[in-house]
N, C-alpha and C. Protein backbone atom coordinates (compact mmCIF):
# COMPACT_ATOMS: atom_id res chain seq x y z
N UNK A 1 -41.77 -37.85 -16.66
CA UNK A 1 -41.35 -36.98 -15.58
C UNK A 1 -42.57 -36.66 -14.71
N UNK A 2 -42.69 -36.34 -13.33
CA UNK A 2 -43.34 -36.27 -12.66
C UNK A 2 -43.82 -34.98 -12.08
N UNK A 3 -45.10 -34.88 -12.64
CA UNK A 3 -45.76 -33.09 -12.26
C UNK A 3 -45.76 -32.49 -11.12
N UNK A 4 -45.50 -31.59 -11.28
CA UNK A 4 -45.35 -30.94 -9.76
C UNK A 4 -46.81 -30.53 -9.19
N UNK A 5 -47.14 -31.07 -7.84
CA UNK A 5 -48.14 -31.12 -7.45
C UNK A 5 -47.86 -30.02 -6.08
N UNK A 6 -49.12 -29.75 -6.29
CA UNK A 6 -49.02 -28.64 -4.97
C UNK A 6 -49.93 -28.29 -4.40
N UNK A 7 -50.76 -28.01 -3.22
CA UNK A 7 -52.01 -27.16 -2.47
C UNK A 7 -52.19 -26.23 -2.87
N UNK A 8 -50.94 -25.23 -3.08
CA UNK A 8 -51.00 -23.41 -3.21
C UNK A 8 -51.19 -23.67 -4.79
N UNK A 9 -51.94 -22.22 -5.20
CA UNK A 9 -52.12 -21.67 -6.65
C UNK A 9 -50.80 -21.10 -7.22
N UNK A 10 -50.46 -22.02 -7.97
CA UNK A 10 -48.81 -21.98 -8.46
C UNK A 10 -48.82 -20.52 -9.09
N UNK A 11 -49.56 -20.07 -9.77
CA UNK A 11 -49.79 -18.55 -10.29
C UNK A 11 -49.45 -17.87 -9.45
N UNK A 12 -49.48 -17.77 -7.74
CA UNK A 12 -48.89 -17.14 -7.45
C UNK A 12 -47.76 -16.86 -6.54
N UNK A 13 -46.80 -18.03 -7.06
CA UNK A 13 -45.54 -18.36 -6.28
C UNK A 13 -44.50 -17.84 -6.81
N UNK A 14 -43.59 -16.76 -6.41
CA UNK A 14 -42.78 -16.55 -7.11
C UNK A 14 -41.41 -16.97 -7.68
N UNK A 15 -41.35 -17.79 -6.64
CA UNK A 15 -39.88 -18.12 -6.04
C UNK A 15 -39.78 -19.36 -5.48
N UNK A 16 -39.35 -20.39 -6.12
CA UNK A 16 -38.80 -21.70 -5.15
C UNK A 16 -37.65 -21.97 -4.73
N UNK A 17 -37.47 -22.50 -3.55
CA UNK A 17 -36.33 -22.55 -3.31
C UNK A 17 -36.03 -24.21 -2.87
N UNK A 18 -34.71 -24.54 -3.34
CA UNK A 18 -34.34 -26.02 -2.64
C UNK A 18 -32.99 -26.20 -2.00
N UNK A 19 -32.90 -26.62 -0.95
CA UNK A 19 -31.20 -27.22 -0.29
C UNK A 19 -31.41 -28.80 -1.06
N UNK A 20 -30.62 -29.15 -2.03
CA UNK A 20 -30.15 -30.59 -2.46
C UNK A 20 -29.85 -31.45 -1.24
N UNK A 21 -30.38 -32.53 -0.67
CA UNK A 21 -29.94 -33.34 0.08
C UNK A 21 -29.55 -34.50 -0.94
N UNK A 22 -29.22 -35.54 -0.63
CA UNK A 22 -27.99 -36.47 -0.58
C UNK A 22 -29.12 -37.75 -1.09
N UNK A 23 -30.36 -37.55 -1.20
CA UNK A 23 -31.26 -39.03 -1.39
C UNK A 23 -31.52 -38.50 -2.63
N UNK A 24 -31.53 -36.93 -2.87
CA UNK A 24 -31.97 -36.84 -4.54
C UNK A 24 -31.48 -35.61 -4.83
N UNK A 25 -30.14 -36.02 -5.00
CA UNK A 25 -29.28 -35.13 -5.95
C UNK A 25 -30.13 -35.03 -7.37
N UNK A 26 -30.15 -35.90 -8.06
CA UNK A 26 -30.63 -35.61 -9.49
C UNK A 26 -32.01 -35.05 -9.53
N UNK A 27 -33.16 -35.56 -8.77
CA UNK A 27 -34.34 -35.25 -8.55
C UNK A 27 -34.15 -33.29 -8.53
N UNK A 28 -33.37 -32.93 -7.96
CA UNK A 28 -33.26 -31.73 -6.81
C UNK A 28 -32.71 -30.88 -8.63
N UNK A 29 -31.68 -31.25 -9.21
CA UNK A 29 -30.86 -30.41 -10.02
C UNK A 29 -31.48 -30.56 -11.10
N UNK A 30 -32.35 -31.80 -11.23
CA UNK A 30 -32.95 -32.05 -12.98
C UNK A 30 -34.47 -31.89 -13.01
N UNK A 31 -35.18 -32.87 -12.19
CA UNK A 31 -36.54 -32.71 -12.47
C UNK A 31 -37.17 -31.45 -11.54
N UNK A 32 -36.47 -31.07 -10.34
CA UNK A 32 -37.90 -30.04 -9.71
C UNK A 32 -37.29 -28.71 -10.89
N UNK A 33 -36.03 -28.41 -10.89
CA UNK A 33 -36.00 -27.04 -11.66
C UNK A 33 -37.28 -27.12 -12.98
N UNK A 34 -36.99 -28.19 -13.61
CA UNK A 34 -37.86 -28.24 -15.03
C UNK A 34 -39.24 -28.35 -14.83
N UNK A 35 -39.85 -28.89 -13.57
CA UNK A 35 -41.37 -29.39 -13.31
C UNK A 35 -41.64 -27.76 -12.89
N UNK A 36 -40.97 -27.03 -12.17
CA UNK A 36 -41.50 -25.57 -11.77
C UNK A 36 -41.34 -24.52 -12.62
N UNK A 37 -40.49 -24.83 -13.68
CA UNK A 37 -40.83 -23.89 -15.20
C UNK A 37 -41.78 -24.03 -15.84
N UNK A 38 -42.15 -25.85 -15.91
CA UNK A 38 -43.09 -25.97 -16.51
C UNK A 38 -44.60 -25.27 -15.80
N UNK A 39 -44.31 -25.20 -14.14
CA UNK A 39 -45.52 -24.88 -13.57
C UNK A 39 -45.77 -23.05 -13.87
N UNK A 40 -44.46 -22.42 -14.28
CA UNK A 40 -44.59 -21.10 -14.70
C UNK A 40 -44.08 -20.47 -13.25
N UNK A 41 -43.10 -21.00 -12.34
CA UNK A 41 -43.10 -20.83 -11.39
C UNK A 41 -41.70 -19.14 -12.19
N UNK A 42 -41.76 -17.91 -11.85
CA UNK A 42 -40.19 -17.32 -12.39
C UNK A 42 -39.28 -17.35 -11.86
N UNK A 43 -38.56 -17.84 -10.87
CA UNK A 43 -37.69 -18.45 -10.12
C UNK A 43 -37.30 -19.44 -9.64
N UNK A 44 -36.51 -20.38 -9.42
CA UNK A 44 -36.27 -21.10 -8.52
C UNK A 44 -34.53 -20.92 -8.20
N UNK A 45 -34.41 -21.20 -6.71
CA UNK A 45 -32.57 -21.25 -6.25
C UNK A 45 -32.82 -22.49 -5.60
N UNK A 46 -31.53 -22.82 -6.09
CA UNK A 46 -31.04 -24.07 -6.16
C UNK A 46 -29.71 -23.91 -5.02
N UNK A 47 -29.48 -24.52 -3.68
CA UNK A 47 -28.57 -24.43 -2.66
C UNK A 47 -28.11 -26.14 -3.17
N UNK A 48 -26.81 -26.13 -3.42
CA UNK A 48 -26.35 -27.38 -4.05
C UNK A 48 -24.80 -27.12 -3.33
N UNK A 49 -25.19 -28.31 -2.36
CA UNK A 49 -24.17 -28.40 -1.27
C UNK A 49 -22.72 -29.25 -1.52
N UNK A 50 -23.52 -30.13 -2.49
CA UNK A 50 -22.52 -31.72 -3.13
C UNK A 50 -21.61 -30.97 -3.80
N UNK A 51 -21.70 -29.59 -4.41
CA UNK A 51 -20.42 -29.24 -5.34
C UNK A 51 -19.46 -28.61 -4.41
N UNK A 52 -18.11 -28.73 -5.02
CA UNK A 52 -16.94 -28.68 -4.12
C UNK A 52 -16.43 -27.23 -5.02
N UNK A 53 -16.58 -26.55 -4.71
CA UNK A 53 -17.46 -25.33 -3.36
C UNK A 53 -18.56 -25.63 -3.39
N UNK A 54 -19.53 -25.81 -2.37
CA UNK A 54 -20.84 -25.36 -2.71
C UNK A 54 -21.50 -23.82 -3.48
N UNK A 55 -22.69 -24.63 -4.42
CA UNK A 55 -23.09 -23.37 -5.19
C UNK A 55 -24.71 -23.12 -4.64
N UNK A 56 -24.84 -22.03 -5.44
CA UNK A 56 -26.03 -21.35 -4.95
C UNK A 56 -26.41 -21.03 -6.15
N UNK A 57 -27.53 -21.33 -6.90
CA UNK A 57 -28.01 -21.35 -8.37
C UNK A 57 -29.14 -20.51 -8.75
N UNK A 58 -29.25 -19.50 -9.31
CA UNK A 58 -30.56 -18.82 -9.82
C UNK A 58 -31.50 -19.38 -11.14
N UNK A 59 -32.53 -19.98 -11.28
CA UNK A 59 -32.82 -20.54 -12.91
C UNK A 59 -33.61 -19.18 -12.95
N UNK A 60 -34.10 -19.38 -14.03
CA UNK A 60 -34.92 -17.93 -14.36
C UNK A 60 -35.13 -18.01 -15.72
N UNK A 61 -36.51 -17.31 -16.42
CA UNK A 61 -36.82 -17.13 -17.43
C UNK A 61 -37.54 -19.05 -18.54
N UNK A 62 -38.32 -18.91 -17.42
CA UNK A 62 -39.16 -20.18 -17.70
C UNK A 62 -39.91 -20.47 -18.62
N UNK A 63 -39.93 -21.52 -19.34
CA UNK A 63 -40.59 -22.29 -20.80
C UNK A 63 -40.55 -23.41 -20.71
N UNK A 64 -40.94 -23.97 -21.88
CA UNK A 64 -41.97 -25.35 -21.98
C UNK A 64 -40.64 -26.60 -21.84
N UNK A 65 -38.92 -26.09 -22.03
CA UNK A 65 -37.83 -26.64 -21.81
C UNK A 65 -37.19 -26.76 -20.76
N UNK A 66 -38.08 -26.32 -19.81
CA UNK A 66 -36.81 -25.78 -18.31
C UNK A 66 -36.79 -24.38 -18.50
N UNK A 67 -36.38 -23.75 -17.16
CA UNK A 67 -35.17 -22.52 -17.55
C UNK A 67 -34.35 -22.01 -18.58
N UNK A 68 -34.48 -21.04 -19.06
CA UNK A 68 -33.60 -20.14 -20.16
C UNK A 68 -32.08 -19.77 -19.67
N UNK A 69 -32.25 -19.36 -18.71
CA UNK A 69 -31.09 -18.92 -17.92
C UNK A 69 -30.62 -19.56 -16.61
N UNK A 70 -29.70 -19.62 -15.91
CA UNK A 70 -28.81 -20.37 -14.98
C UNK A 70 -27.97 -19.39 -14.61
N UNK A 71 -28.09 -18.50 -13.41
CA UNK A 71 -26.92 -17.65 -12.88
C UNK A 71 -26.24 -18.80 -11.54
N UNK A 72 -25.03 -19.08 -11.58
CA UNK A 72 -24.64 -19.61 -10.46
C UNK A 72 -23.33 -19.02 -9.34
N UNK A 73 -23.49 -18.75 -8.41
CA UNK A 73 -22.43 -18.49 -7.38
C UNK A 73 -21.57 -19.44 -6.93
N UNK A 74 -20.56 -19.41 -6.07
CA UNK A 74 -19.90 -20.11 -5.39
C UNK A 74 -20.65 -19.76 -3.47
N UNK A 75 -21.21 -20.10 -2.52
CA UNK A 75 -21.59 -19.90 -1.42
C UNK A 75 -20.47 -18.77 -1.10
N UNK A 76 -21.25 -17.59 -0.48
CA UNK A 76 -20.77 -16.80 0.34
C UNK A 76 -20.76 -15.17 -0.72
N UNK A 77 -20.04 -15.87 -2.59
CA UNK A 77 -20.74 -14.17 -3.25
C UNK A 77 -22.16 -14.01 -3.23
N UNK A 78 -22.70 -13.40 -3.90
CA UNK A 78 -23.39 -12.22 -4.51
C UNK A 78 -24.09 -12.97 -5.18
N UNK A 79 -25.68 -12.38 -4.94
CA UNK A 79 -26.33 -12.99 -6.23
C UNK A 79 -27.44 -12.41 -6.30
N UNK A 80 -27.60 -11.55 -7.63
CA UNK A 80 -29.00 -10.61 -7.99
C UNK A 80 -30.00 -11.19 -8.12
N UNK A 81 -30.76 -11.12 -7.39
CA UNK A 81 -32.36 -11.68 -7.62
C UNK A 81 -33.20 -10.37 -8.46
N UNK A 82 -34.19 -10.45 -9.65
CA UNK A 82 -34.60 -9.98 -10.62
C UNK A 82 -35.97 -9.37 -10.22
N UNK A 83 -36.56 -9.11 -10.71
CA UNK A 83 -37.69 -8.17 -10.58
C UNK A 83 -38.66 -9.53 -10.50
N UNK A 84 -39.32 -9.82 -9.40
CA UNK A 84 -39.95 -8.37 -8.47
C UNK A 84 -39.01 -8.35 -7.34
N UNK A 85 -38.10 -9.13 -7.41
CA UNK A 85 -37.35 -8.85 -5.79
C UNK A 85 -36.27 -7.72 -5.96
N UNK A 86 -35.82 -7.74 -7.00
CA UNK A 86 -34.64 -6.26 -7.14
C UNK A 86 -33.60 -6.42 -6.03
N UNK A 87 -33.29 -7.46 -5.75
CA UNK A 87 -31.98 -6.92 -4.70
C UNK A 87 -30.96 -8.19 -4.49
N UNK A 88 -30.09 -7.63 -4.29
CA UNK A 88 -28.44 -8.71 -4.27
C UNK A 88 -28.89 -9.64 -2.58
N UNK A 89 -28.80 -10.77 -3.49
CA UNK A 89 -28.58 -11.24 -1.92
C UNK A 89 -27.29 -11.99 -1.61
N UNK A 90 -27.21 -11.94 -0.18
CA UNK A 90 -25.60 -11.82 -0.21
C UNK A 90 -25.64 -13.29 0.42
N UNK A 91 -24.70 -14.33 0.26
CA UNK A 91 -25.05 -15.71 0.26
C UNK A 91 -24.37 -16.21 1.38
N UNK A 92 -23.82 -15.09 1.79
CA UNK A 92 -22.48 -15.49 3.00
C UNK A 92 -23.37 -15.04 4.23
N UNK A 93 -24.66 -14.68 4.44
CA UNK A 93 -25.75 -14.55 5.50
C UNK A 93 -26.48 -15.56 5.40
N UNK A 94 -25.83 -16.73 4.44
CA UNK A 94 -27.16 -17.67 4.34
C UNK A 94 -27.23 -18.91 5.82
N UNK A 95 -27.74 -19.95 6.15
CA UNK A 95 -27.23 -20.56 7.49
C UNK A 95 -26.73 -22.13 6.31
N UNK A 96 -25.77 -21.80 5.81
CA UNK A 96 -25.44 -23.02 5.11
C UNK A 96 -24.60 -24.08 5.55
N UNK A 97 -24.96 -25.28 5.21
CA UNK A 97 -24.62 -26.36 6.08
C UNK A 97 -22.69 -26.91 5.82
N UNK A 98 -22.10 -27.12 6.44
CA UNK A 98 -20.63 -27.06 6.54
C UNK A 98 -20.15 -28.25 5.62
């Protein structure tokens, strides 16, 4: 699997975020979630357009396996983002693609 490489000091990123495009579905849902746990990243959302609804994915609680946890929405509910962000974000303000 292929390390996640980056400029910025991953220590202090809190949050990644990805829209899945269509050249790397699997890349997008399998290897970046697991390469940015492994980087100790505590977040990543996952905007995954290919599912019929589109979802909107929280991973969280990162180890040497991937993510511990997986909160997922349907586009448009609700979705708690955890400390340090503390607040619902509401997914139906997002500019998501049709």
């Amino acid at each position: 699997m292929p390390r996640l490489q980056s400029t910025r000091p991953l220590d202090r990123v809190l949050l990644a975020a990805e829209v899945i495009s269509r050249s790397s579905i699997q890349r997008d849902r399998e290897e970046k979630p697991r390469a940015c746990a492994l980087a100790g990243i505590p977040l990543y959302l996952l905007v995954d357009r290919f599912t019929k609804p589109m979802t909107i994915s929280l991973h969280s609680v990162p180890g040497k396996d991937g993510y511990a946890r997986v909160t997922t929405v349907i586009a448009g509910e609700k979705l708690q983002l955890p400390a340090p962000f503390d607040l619902t974000l509401d997914t139906s303000s997002l500019p998501l693609p049709a």
